[in-house]
Protein backbone atom coordinates (compact mmCIF):
# COMPACT_ATOMS: atom_id res chain seq x y z
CA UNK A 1 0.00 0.00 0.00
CA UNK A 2 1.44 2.97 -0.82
CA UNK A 3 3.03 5.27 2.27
CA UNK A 4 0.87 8.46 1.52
CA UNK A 5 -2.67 6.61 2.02
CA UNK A 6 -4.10 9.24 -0.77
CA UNK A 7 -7.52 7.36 0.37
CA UNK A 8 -11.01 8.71 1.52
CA UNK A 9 -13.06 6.86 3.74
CA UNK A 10 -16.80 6.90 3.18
CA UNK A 11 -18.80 5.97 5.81
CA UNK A 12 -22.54 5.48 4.97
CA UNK A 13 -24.94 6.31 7.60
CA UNK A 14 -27.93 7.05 5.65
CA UNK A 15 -29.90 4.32 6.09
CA UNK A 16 -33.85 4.59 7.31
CA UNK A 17 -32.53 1.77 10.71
CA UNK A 18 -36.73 1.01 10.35
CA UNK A 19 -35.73 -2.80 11.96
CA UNK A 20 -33.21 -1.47 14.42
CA UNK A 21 -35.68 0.88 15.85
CA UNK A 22 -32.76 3.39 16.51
CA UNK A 23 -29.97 5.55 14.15
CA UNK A 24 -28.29 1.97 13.75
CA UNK A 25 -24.65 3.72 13.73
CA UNK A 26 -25.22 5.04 17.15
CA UNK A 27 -26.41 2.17 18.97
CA UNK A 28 -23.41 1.04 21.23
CA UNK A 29 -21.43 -2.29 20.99
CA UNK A 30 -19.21 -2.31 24.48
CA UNK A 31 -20.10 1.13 25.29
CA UNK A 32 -18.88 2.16 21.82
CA UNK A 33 -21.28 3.81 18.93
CA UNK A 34 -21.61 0.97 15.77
CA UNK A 35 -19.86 3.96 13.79
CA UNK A 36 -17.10 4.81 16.21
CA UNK A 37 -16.34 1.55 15.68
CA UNK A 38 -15.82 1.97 12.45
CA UNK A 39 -13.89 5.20 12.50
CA UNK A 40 -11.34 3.24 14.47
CA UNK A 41 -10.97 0.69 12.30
CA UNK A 42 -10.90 3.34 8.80
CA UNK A 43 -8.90 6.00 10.19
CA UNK A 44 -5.07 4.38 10.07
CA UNK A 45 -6.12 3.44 6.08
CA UNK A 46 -7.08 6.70 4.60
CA UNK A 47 -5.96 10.39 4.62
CA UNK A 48 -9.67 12.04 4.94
CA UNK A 49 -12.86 10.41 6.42
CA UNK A 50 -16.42 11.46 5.30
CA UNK A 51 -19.72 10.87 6.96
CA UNK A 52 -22.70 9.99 4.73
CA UNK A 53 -25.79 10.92 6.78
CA UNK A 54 -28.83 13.37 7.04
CA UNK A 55 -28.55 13.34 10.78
CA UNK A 56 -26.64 15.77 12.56
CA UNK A 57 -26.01 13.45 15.87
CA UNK A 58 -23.21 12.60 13.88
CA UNK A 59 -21.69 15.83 14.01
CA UNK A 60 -19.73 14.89 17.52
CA UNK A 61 -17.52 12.48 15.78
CA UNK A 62 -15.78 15.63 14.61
CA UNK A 63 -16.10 14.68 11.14
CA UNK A 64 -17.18 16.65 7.76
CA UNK A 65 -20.90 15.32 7.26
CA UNK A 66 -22.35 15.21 4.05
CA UNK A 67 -26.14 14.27 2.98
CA UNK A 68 -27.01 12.58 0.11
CA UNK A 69 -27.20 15.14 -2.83
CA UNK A 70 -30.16 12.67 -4.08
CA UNK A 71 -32.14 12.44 -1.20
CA UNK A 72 -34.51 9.19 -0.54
CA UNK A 73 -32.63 6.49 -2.86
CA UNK A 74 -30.69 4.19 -1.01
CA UNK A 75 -27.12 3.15 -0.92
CA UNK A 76 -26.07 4.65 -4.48
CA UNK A 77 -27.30 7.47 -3.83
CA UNK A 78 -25.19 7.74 -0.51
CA UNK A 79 -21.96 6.40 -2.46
CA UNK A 80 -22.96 9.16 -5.06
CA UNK A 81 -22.68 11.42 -2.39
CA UNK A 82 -19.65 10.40 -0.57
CA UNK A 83 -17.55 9.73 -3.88
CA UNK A 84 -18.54 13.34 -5.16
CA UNK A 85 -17.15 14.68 -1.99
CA UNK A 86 -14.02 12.90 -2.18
CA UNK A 87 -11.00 14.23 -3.82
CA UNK A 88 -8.80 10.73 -4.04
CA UNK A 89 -9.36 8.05 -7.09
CA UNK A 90 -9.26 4.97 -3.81
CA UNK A 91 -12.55 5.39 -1.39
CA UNK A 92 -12.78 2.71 1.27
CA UNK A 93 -16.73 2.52 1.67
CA UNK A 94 -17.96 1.05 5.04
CA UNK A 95 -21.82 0.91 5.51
CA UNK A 96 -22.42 1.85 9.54
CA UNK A 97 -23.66 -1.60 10.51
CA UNK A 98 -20.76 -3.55 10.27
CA UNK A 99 -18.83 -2.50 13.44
CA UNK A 100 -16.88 -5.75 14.01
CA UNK A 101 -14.59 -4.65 10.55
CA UNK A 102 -10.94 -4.35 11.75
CA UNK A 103 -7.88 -2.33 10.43
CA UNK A 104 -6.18 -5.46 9.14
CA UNK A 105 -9.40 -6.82 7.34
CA UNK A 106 -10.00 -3.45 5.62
CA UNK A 107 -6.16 -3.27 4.61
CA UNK A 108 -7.01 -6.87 2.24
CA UNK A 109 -8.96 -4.34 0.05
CA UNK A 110 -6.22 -1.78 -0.49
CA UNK A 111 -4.07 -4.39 -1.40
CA UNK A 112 -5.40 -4.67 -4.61
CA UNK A 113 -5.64 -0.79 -5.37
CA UNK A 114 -3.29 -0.34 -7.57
CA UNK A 115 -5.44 -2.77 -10.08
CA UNK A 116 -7.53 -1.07 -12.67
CA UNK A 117 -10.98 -2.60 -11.41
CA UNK A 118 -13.58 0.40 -10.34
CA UNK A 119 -14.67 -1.91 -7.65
CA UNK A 120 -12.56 -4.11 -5.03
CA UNK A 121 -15.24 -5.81 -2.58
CA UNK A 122 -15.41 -9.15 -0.23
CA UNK A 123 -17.42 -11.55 -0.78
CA UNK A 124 -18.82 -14.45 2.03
CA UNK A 125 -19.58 -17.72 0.83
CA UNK A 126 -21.42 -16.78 -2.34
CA UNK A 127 -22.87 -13.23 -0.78
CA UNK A 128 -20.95 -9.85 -1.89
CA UNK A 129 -20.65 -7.09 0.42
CA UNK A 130 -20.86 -4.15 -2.20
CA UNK A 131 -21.02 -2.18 1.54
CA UNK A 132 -17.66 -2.87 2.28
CA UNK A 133 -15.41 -2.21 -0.68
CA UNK A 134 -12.94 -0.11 -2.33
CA UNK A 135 -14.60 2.43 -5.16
CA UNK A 136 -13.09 4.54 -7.72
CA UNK A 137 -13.61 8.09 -7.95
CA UNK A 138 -14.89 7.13 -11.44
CA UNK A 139 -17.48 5.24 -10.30
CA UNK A 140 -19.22 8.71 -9.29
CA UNK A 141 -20.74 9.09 -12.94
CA UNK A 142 -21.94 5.89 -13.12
CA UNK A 143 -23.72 6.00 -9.61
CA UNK A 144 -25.49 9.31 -10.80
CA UNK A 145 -26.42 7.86 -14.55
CA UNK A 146 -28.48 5.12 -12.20
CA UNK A 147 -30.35 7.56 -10.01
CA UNK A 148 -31.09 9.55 -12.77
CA UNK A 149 -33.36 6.53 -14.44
CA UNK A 150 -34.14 5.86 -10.79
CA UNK A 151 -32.59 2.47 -9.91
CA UNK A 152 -31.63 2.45 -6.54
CA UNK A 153 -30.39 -1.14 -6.39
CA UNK A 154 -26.17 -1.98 -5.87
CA UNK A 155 -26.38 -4.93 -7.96
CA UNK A 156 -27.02 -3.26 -10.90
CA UNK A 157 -24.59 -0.63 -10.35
CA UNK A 158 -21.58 -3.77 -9.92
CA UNK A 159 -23.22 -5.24 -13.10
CA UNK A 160 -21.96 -2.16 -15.34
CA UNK A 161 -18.29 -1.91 -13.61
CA UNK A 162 -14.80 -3.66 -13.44
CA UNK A 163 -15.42 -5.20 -10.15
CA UNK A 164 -12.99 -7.31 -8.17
CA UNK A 165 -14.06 -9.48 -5.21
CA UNK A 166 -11.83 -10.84 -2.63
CA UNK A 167 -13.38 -14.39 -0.93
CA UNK A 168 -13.23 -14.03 2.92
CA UNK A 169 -11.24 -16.95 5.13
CA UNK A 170 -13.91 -18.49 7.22
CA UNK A 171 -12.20 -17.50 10.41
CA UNK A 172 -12.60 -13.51 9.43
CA UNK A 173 -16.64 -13.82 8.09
CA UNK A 174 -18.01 -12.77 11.50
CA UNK A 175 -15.92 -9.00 10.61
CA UNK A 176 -18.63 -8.58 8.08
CA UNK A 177 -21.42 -9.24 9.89
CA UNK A 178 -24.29 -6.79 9.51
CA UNK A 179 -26.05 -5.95 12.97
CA UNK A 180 -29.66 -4.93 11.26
CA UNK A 181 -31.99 -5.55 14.33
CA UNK A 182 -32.38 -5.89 17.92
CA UNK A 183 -31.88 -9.75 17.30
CA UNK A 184 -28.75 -9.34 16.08
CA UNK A 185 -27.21 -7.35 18.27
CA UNK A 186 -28.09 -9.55 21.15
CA UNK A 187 -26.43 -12.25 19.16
CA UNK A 188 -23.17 -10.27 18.84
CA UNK A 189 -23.47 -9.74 22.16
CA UNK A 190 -23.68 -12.92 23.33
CA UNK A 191 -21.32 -13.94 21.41
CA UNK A 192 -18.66 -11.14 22.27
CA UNK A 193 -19.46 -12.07 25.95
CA UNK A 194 -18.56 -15.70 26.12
């Protein structure tokens, strides 16, 4: 990787949280916001970090907040957001509700940067995580072109890139795990208990 980590890190927080019942990237995980987390995990990767989120309780993390500039259409549009914001070609994109994601797991996806795919992303036994990926600044354009005929869905938007996916060892597939509801949070939990 190379020494001046020219790299943004998006983090998107936009989501609605409906089954959480809560801003999902502020519920705590050993007394710890999801997203601060996160932040922990990003910040030794990248040179600038980014917020995607309508919500201004974000604003105590001390870092620059941006909404989405298409309000109301899912994930692209927050990567739209974030990757118009950011002024590198690498973004490491971490959705909020993954806060188990470590320094050294993230670092497997700059590995690859120097490639020429638009997207670098993991992938769990058969299941991509589009949320937790490397994106080119190019990919902006194509994100937009989408939301303009208003498809809001990722899978479309990784079936008209170069995208590269990295397999995750079965001892590091619980770092991807996405805490979506009160159920699984009690199951992380548990599990980080025992």
């Amino acid at each position: 990787m190379n020494e001046e980590k020219n790299i943004t890190g998006i983090i998107l927080a936009g989501g609605k949280s409906s089954r959480m019942k809560s801003e999902k990237g502020l519920v705590l995980l050993d007394d710890k916001p999801f997203i601060q987390h996160i932040i922990e995990a990003i910040r030794p990767l990248v040179s600038q970090l980014v917020i995607v989120s309508g919500n201004s309780d974000y604003d105590v993390f001390g870092i620059k907040r941006v909404e989405d500039i298409i309000p109301e259409s899912g994930p692209i549009a927050g990567l739209h957001s974030g990757l118009t914001y950011s002024t590198t070609e690498n973004n490491l994109v971490v959705s909020c509700d993954v806060p188990l994601v470590t320094t050294s797991f993230l670092k497997q996806l700059l590995q690859n940067e120097k490639e020429d795919h638009d997207i670098i992303q993991f992938e769990v036994e058969g299941k991509t995580m589009p949320l937790i990926a490397v994106y080119k600044k190019r990919c902006t354009e194509k994100c937009l072109e989408l939301l303009t005929k208003g498809e809001r869905r990722l899978r479309m938007l990784m079936h008209e890139l170069q995208v590269k996916t990295i397999p995750v060892s079965e001892k590091e597939q619980y770092l991807t795990t996405n805490i979506n509801t009160i159920e699984d949070l009690k199951a992380i939990r548990d599990a980080i208990d025992h």
